[in-house]
Protein backbone atom coordinates (compact mmCIF):
# COMPACT_ATOMS: atom_id res chain seq x y z
CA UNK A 1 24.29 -26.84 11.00
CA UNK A 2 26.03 -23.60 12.02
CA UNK A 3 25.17 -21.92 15.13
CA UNK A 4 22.26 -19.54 15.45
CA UNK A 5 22.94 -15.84 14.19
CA UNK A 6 23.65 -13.11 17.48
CA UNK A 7 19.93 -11.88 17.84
CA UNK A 8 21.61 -8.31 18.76
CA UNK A 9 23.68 -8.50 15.48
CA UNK A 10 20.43 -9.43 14.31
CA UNK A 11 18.31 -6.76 15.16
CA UNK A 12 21.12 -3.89 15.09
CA UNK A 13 21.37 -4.58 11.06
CA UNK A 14 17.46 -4.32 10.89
CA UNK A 15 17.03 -1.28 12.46
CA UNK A 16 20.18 0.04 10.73
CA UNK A 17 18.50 -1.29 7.50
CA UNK A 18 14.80 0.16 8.22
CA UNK A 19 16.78 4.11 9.53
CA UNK A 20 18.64 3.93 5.85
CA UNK A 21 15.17 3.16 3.98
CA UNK A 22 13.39 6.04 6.11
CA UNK A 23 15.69 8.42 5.24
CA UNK A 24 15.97 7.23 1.64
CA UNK A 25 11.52 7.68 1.80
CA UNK A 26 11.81 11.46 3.53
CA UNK A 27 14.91 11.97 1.14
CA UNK A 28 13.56 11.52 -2.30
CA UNK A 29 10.03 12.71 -1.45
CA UNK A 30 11.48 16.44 -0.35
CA UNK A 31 12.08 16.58 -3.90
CA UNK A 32 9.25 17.87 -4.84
CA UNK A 33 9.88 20.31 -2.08
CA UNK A 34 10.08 23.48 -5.30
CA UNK A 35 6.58 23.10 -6.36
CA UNK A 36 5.29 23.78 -2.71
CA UNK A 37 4.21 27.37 -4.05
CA UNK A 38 2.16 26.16 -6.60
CA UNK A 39 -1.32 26.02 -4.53
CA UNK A 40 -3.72 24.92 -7.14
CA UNK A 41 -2.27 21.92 -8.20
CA UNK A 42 -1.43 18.62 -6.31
CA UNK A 43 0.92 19.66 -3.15
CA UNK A 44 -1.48 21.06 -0.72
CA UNK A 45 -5.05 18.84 -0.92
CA UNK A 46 -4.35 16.68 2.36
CA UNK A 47 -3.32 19.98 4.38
CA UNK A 48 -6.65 21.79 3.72
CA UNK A 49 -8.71 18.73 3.91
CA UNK A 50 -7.12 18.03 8.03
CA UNK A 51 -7.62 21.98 8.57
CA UNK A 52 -10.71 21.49 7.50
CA UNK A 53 -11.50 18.32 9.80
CA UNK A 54 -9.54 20.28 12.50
CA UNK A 55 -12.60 22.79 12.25
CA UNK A 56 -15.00 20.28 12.17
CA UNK A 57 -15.88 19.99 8.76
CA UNK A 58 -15.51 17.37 5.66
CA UNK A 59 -14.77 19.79 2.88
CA UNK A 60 -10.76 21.94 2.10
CA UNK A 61 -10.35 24.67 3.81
CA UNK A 62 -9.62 26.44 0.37
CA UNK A 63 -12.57 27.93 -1.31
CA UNK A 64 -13.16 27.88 -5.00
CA UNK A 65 -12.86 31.04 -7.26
CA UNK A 66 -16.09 32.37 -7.72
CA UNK A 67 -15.52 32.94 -11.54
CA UNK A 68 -15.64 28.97 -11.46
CA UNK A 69 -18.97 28.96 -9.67
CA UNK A 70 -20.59 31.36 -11.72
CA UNK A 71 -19.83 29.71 -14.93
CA UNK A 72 -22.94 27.88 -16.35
CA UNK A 73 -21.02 24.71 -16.59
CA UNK A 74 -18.56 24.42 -13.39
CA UNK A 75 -17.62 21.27 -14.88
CA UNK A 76 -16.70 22.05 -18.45
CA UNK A 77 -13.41 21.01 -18.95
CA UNK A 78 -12.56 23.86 -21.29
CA UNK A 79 -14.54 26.48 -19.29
CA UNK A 80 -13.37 25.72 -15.56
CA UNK A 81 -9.38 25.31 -17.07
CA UNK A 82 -8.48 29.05 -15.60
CA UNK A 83 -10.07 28.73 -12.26
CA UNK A 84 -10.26 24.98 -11.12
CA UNK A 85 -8.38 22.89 -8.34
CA UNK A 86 -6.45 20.34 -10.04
CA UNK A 87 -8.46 16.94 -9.01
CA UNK A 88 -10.54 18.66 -6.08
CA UNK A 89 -14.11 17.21 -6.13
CA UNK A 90 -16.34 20.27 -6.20
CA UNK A 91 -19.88 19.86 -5.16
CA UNK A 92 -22.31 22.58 -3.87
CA UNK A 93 -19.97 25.55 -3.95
CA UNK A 94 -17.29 23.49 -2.07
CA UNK A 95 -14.30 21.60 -2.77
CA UNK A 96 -14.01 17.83 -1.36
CA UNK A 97 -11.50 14.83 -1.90
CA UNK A 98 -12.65 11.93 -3.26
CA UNK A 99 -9.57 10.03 -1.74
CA UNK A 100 -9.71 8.67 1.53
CA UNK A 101 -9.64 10.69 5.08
CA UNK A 102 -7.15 8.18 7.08
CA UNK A 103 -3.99 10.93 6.06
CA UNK A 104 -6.29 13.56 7.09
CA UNK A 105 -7.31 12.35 10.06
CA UNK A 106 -4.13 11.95 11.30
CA UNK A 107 -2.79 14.82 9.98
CA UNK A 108 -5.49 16.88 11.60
CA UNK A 109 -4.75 15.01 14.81
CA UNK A 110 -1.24 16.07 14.36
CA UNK A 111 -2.30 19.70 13.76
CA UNK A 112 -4.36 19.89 16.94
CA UNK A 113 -1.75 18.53 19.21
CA UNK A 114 1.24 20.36 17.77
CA UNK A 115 -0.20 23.03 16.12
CA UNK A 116 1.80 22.58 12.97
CA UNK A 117 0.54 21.10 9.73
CA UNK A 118 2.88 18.16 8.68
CA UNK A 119 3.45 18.91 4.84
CA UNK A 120 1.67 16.74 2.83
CA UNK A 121 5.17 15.67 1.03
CA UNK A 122 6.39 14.14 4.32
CA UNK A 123 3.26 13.14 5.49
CA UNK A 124 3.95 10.53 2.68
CA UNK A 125 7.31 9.74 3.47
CA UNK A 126 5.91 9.60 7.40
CA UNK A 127 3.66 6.69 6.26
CA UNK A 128 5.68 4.82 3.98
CA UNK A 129 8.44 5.10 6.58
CA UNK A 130 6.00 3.46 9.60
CA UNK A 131 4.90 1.03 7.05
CA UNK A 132 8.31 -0.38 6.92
CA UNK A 133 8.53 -0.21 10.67
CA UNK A 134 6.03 -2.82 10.98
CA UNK A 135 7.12 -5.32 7.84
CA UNK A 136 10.43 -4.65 9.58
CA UNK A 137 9.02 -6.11 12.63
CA UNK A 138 7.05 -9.11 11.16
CA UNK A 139 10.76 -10.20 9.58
CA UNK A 140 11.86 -9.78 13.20
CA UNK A 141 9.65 -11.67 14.70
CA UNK A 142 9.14 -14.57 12.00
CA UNK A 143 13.04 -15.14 11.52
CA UNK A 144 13.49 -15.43 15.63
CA UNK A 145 10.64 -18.04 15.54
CA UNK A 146 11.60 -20.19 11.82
CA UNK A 147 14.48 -19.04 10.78
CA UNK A 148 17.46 -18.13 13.18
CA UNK A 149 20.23 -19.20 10.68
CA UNK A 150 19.48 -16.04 8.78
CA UNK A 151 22.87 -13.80 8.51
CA UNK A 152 22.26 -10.15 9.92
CA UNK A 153 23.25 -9.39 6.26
CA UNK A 154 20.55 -11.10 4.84
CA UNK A 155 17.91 -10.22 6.95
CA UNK A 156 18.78 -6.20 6.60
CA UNK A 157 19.23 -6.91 2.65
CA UNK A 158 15.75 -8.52 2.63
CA UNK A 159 14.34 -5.00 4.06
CA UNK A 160 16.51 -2.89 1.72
CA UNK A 161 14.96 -5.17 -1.26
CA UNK A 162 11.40 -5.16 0.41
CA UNK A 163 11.76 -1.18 0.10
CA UNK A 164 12.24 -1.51 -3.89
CA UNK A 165 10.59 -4.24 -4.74
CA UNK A 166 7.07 -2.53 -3.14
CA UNK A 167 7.69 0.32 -5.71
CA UNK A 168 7.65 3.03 -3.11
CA UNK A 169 10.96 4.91 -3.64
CA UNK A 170 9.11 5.21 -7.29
CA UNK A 171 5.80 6.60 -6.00
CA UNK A 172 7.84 9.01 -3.29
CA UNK A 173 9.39 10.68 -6.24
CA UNK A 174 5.91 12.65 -6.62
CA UNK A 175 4.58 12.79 -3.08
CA UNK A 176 1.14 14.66 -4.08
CA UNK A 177 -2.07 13.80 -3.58
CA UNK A 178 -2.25 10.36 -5.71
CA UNK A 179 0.46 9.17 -3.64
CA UNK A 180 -0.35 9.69 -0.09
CA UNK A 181 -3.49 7.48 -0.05
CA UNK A 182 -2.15 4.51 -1.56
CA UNK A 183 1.05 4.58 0.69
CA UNK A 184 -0.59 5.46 3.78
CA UNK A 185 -2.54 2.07 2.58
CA UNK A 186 0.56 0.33 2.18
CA UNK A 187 1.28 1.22 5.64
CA UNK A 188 -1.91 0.40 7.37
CA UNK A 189 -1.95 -3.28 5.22
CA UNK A 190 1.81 -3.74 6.20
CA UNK A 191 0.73 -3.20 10.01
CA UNK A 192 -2.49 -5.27 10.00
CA UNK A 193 -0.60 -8.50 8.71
CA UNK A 194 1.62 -8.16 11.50
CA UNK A 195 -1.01 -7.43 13.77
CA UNK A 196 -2.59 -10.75 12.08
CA UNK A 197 0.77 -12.59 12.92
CA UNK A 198 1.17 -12.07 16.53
CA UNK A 199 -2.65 -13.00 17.14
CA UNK A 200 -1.82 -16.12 15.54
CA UNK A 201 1.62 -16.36 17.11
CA UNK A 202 -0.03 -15.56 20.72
CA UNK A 203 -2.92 -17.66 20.13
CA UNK A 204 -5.61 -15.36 19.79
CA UNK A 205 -4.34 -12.37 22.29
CA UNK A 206 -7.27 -9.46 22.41
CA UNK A 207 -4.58 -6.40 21.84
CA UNK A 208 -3.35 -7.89 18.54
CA UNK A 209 -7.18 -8.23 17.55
CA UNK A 210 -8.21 -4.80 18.76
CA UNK A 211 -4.47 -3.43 16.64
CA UNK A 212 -5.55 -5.71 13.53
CA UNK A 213 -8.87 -3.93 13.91
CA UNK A 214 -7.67 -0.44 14.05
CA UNK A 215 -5.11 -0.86 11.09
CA UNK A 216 -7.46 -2.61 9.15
CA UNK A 217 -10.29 0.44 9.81
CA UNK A 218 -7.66 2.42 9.25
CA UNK A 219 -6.51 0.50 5.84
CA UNK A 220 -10.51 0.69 4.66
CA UNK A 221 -10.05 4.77 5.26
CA UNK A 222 -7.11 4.96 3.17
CA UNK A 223 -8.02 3.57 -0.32
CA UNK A 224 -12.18 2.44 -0.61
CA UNK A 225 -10.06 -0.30 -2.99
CA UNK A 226 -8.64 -2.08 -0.22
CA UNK A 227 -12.08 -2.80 1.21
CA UNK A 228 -11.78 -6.68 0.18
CA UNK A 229 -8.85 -6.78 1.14
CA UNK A 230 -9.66 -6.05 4.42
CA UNK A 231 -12.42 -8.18 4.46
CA UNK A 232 -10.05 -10.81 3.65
CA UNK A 233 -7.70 -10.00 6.22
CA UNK A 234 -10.70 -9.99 8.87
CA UNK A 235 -11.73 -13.38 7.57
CA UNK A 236 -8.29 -15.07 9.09
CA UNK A 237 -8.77 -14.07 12.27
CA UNK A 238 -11.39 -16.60 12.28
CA UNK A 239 -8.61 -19.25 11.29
CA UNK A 240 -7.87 -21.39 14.17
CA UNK A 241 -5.22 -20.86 16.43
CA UNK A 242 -2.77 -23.11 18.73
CA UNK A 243 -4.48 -24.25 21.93
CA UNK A 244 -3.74 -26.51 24.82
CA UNK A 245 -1.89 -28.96 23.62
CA UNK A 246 -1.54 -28.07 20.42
CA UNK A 247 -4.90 -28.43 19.60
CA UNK A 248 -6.29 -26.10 17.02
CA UNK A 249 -8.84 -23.33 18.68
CA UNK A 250 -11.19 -20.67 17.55
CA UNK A 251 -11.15 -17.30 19.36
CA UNK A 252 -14.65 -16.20 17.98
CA UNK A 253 -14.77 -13.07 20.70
CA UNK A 254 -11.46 -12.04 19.54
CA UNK A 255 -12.19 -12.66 16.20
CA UNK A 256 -15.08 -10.95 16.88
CA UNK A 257 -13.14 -7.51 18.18
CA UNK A 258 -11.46 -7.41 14.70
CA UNK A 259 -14.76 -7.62 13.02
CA UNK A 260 -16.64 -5.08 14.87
CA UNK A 261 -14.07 -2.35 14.70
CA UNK A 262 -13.39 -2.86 10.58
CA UNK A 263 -17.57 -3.10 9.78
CA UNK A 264 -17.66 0.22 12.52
CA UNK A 265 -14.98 2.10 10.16
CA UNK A 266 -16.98 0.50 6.73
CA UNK A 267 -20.06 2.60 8.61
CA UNK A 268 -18.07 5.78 9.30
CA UNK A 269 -17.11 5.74 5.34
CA UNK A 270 -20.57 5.31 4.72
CA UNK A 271 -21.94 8.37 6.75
CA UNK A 272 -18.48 10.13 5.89
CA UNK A 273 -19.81 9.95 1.99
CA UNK A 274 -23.49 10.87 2.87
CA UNK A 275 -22.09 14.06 4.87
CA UNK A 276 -20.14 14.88 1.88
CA UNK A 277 -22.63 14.28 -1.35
CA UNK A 278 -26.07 13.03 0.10
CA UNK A 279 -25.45 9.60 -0.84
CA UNK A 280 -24.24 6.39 0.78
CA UNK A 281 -22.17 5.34 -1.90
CA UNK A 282 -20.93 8.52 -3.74
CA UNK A 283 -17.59 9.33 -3.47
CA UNK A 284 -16.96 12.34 -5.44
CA UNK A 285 -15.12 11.14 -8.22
CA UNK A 286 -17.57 12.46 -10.93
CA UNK A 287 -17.04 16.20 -9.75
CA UNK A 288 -13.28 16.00 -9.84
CA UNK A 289 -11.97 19.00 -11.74
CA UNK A 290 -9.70 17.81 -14.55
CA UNK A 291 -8.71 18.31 -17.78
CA UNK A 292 -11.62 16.25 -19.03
CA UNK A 293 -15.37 15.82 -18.00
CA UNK A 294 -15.57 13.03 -15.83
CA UNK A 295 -19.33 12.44 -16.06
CA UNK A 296 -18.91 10.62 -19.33
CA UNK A 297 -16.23 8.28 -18.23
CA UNK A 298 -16.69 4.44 -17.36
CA UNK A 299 -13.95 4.56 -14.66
CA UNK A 300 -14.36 0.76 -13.92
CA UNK A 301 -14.86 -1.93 -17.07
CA UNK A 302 -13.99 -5.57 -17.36
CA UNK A 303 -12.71 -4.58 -20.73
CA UNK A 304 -9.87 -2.73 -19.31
CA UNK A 305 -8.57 -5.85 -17.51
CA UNK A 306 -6.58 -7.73 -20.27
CA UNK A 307 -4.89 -4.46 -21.45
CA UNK A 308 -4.00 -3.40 -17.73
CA UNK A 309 -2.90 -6.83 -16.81
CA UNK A 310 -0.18 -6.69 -19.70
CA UNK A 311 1.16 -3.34 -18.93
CA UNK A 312 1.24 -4.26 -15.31
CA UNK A 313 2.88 -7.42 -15.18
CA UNK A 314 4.15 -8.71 -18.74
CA UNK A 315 5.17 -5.22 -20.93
CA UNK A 316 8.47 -4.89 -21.59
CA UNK A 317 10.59 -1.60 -21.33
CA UNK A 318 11.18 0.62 -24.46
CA UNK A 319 15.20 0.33 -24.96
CA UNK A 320 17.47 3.12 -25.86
CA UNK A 321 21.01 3.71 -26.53
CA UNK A 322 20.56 7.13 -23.74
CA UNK A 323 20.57 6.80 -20.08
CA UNK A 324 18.81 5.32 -18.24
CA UNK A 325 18.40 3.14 -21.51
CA UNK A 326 15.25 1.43 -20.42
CA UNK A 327 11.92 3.96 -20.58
CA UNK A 328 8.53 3.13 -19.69
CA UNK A 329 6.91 0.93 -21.95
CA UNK A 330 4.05 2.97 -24.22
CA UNK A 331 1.67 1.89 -26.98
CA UNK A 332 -0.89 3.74 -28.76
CA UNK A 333 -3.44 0.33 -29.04
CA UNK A 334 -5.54 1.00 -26.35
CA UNK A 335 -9.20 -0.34 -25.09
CA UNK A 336 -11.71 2.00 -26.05
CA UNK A 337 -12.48 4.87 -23.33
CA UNK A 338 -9.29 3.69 -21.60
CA UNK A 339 -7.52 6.79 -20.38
CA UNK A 340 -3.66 5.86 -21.02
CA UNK A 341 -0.86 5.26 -18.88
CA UNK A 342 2.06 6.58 -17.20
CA UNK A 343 5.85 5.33 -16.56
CA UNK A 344 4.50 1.30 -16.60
CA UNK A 345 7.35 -0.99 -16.22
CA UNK A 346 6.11 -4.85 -16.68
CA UNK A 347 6.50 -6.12 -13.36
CA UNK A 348 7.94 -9.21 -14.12
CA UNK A 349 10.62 -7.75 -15.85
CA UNK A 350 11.57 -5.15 -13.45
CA UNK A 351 11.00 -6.91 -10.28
CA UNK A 352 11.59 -10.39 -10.89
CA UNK A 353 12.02 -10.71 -6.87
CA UNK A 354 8.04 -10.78 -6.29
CA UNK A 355 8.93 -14.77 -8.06
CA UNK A 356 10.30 -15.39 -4.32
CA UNK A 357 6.60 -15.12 -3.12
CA UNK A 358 6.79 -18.90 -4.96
CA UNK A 359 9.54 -19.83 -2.32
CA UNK A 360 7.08 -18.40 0.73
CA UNK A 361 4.30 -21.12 -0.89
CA UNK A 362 6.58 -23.96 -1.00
CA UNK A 363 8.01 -23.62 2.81
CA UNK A 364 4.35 -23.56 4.01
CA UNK A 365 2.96 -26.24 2.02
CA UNK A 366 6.23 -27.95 3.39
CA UNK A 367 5.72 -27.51 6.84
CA UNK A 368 2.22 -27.62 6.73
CA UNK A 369 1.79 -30.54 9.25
CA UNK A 370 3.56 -28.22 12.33
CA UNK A 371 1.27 -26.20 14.19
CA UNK A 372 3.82 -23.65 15.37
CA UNK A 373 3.97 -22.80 11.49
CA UNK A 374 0.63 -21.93 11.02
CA UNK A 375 0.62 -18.36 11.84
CA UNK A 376 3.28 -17.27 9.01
CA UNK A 377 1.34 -19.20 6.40
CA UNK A 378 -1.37 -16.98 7.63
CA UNK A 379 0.28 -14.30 7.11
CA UNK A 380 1.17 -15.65 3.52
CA UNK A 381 -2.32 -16.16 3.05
CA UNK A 382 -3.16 -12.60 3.85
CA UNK A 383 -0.77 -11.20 1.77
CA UNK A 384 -1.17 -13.13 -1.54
CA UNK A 385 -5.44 -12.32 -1.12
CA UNK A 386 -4.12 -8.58 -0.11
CA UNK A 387 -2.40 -8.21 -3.89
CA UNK A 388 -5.10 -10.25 -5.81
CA UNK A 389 -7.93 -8.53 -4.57
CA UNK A 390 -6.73 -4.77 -4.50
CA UNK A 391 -5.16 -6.43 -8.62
CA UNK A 392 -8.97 -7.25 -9.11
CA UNK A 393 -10.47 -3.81 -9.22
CA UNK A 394 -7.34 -1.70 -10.28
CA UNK A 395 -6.91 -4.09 -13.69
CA UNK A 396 -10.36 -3.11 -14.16
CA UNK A 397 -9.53 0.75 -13.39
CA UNK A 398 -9.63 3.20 -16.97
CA UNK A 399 -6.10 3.72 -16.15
CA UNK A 400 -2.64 2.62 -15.67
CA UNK A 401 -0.76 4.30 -13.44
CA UNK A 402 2.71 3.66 -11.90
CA UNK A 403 1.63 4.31 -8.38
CA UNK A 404 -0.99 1.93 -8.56
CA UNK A 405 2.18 -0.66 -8.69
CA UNK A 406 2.71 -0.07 -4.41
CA UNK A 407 -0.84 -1.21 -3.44
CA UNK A 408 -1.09 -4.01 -5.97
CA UNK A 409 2.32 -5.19 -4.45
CA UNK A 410 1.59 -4.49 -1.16
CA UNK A 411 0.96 -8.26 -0.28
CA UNK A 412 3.15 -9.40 -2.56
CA UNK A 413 6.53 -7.97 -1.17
CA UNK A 414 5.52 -9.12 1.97
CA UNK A 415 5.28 -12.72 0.75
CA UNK A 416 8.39 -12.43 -0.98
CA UNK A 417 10.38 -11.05 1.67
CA UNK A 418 9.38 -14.30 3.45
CA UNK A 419 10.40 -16.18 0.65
CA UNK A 420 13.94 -15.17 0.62
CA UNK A 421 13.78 -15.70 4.39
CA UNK A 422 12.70 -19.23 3.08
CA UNK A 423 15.64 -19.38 1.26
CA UNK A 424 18.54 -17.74 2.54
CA UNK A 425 17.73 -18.67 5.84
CA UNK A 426 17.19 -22.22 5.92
CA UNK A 427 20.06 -25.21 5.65
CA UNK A 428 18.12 -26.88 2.76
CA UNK A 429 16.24 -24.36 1.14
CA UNK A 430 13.00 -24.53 -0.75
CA UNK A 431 11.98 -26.12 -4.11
CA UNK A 432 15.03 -26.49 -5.54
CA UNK A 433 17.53 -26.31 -2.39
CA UNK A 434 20.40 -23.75 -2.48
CA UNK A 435 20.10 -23.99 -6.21
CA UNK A 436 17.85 -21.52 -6.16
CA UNK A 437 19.98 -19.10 -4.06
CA UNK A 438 22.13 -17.63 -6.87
CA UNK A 439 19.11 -16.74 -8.79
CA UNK A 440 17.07 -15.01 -5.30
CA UNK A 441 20.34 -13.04 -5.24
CA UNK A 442 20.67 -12.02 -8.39
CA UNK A 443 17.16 -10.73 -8.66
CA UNK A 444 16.74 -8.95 -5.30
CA UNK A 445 20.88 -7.29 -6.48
CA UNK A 446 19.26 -6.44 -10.02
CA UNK A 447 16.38 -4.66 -8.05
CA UNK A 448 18.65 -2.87 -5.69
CA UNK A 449 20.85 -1.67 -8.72
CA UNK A 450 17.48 -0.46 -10.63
């Protein structure tokens, strides 16, 4: 067996790796850096929702027109067309967001102690970039502990491919509204499973449950859809950890310290949505102002699932003989009151890496009888429920949307960046040995070349 990889090597081609992915994320989400005079469309909603948390309310700090609210109908599609907010929630002669406040909140916070507003366009970039700072620290810490044959090449190519394969340098090309939730979620998920690690890895230190409990409060603020998720992520805190002598322990009060802080942020949401439209549960989407009336939609149908679960994962690309020569794939044979689609490439097709989450399985189940490896197939765990569960209620969603791609494979890149761990960084290799190398290669290189 050859000699253990320089950890300085090691970590300089990390950090080199996780400064070029950064600067890709600030880099392609300035381009939309042009359309920052257009104020009534999708480039501004975080910034007036933090100045309006800054002043101590829950509603934008821009006012609607007040042609809109003397029309009979605010919400007539056709009528409110001149005058609306693009995908503002208006309720009660004020405009809300229906997304979640975590962006705000910290953009507010940013506000007050700087007194500059972060554009929302690299607020984005800002998240997706400290997202990768903590994945990039997870593959730190689990290749020093299982797998310290892993080149400095490899491990920096496994971030680089991490970066693509989690769909975010797609998302970043529109860094509006839509986007900054479900990265900033990305983030927060990214950070709690690390969080999750080192509890395990510590056995059961109170700072990693307090962090866990803070990103996952923070994860539940970000997207209302991760809320199983983060239940799920709670849950394995519960999971024993390595005592004296090896000897499998529960830290319930630490456990416990996780659990208070994410059911204490499911309560702020709670009051958060009363504050905003007088109920518990009500959060805005059916006074968004569109270019339809949403009070006759079904956003959320089991008959959507089949359809969405194709165009997610199985549809193919349209080919053409013009550059880039594979389009998104489009059909016109849709469920009925689905809403359509936009730029859906078939997972499986485009991103054949996610496969490597396989390779993640197989070391665990492998080494399943060690102790010391039970906190990464924790961590495997949590990310495989992260991607199923947030897959659960977006397949069921009256939409397909591209962006929706990041949070479903949130958990999965992080399970398949172990899995090429698993197999570049082992001397036999899983399932099939280094057999299976040439084929982890080619599909993380096909992904980088994409």
């Amino acid at each position: 067996m050859s000699a253990p990889a320089s950890p300085v090597r090691a970590a300089l081609a990390l950090w080199l790796s996780l400064g070029a992915c950064a600067a890709a994320a600030f880099w392609i989400s300035e381009g939309v850096a042009p359309w920052d005079g257009d104020l009534r469309n999708a480039w501004h909603h975080y910034e007036y929702l933090a100045e309006g948390f800054a002043h101590g309310h829950t509603y934008l700090s821009v006012a609607p027109d007040p042609r809109l609210l003397a029309l009979k109908d605010p919400y007539d599609p056709w009528a409110n067309e001149p005058y609306r907010y693009w995908d503002a929630s208006l309720y009660r002669g004020r405009y809300y967001l229906y997304f979640g406040p975590t962006p705000a909140l910290l953009m507010a916070a940013g506000k007050i102690l700087t007194g500059r507003m972060i554009p929302q366009r690299l607020a984005v970039a800002a998240f997706a970039a400290a997202g990768l700072a903590g994945l990039a620290l997870l593959l730190w810490g689990v290749r020093r502990r299982h797998f310290p044959d892993l080149s400095p090449a490899a491990l920096a190519g496994i971030l680089l491919v991490a970066f693509n394969a989690s769909w975010l340098p797609v998302a970043l090309r529109r860094s509006a509204v839509w986007e900054l939730p479900i990265v900033a979620a990305v983030a927060c998920l990214w950070w709690a499973i690390y969080f999750l690690w080192r509890f395990h890895d510590s056995g059961g230190r109170a700072r990693w449950a307090v962090s866990a409990g803070i990103a996952v409060a923070l994860l539940m603020g970000s997207r209302v859809t991760c809320l199983f998720s983060a239940a799920a992520l709670t849950l394995l805190f519960l999971v024993p950890v390595a005592g004296p002598g090896e000897m499998p322990v529960r830290r319930w009060g630490m456990a416990s310290l996780t659990a208070g802080l994410a059911v204490a942020a499911g309560c702020a949401l709670l009051l958060y949505n009363h504050e905003r439209f007088g109920r518990w549960l009500d959060f805005g989407d059916t006074y968004q102002m569109r270019g339809f009336d949403e009070r006759s939609i079904a956003h959320f149908s089991p008959g959507y699932v089949s359809f969405n679960a194709h165009a997610y994962v199985l549809s193919l690309p349209q080919f053409s003989p013009y550059f880039p020569f594979l389009h998104p794939f489009w059909t016109d044979d849709r469920p009925p009151g689905h809403l359509g689609f936009e730029e859906i490439y078939g997972v499986l097709f485009m991103m054949p890496v996610h496969l490597a989450g396989l390779a993640a399985l197989s070391w665990a189940w492998r080494n399943r009888s060690a102790a010391a490896n039970r906190p990464v197939s924790i961590v495997i765990a949590a990310a495989g429920c992260a991607s199923a569960l947030s897959a659960l209620i977006l397949l069921s969603f009256a939409g397909a949307c591209s962006r929706y791609i990041v949070e479903m494979a949130g958990g999965s890149t992080v399970a398949a960046s172990i899995g090429l761990m698993a197999v570049f960084g082992s001397a036999e290799g899983p399932l099939l040995g280094r057999r299976v190398r040439p084929f982890a290669a080619a599909a993380a290189l096909r992904l980088e070349m994409e």
